[in-house]
C-alpha atoms as a PDB file:
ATOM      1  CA  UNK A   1       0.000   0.000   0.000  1.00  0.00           C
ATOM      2  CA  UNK A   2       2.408   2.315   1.008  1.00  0.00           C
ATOM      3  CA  UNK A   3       4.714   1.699  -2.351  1.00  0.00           C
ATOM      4  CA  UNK A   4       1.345   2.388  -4.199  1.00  0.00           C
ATOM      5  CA  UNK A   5       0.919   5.595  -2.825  1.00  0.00           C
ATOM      6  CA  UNK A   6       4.417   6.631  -3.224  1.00  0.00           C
ATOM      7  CA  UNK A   7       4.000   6.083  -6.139  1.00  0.00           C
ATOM      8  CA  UNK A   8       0.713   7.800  -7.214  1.00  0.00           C
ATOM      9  CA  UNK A   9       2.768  10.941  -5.303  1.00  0.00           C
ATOM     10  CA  UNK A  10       5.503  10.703  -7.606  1.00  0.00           C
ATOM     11  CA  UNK A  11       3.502  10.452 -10.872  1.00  0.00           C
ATOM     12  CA  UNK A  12       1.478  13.401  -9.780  1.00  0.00           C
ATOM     13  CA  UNK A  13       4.416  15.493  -8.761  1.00  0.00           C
ATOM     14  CA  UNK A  14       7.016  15.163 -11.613  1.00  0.00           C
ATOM     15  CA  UNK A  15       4.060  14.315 -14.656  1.00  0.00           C
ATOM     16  CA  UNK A  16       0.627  15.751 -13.622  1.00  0.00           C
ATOM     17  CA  UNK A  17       1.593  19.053 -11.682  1.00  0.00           C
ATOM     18  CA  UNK A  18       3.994  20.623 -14.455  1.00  0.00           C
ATOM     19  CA  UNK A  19       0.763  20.100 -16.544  1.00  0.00           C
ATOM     20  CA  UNK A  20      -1.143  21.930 -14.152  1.00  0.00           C
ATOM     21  CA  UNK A  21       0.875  24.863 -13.681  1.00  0.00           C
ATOM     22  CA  UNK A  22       1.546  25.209 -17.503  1.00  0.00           C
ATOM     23  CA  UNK A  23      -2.425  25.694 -17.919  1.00  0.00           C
ATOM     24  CA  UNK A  24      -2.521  27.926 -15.116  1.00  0.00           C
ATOM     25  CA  UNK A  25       0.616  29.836 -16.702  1.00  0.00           C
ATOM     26  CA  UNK A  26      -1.480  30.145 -20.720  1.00  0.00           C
ATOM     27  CA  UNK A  27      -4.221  31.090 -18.277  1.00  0.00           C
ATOM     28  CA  UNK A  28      -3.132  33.875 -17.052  1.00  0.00           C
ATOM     29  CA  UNK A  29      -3.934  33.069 -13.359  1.00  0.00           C
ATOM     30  CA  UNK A  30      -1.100  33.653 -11.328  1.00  0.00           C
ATOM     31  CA  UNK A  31      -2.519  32.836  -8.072  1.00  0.00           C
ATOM     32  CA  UNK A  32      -3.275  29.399  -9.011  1.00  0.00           C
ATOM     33  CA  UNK A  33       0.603  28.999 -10.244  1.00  0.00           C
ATOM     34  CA  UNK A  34       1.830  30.126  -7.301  1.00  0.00           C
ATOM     35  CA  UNK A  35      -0.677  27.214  -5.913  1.00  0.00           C
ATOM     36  CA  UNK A  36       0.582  24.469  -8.112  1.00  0.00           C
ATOM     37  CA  UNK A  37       4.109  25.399  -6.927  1.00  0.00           C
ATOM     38  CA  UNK A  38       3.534  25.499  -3.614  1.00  0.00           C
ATOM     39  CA  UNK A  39       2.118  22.302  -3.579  1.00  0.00           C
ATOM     40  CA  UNK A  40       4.902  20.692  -5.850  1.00  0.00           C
ATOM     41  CA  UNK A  41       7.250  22.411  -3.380  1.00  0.00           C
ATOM     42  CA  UNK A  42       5.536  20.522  -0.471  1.00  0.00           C
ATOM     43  CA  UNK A  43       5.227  16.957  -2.112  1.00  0.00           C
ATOM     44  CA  UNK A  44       8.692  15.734  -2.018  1.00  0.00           C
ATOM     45  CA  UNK A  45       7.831  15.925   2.251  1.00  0.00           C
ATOM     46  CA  UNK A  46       5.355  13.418   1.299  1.00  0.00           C
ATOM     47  CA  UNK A  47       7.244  11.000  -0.223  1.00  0.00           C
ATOM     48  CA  UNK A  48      10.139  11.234   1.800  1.00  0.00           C
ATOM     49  CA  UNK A  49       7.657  10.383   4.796  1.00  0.00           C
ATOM     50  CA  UNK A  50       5.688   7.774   2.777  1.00  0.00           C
ATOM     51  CA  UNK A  51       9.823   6.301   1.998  1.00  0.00           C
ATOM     52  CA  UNK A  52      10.313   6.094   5.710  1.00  0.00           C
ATOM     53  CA  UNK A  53       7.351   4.486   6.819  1.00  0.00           C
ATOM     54  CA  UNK A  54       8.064   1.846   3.919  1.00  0.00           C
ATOM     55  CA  UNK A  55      11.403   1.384   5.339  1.00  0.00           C
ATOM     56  CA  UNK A  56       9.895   0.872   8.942  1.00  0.00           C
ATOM     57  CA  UNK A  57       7.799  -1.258   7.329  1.00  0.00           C
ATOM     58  CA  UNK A  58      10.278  -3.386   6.115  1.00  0.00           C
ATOM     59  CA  UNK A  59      12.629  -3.613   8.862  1.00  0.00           C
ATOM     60  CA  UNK A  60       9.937  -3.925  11.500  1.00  0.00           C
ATOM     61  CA  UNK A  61      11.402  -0.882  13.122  1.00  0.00           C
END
């Protein structure tokens, strides 16, 4: 489960999101760039904490 999600995070942050803020951008609505950035900026958190949990996970830690 957790390798699923970690996943799904990683897809949406590096494929989806540049999408999204490139039709924001053509849009011409700035606040919602500076949304889809700030919430690009914040993903990698996520995964790292969805990467230790795995590892937990696996090591029974």
């Amino acid at each position: 489960m957790i390798l699923k999600v970690m996943g799904k995070d990683v897809e949406f942050l590096y494929d989806i999101m540049d999408k999204y803020t490139e039709d924001a951008q053509k849009a011409n609505k700035e606040e919602l760039v500076g949304t889809w950035k700030k919430i690009k900026s914040d993903r990698p958190t996520h995964v790292t904490l969805l990467k230790e949990a795995l590892l937990k996970e696996i090591h029974g830690v």
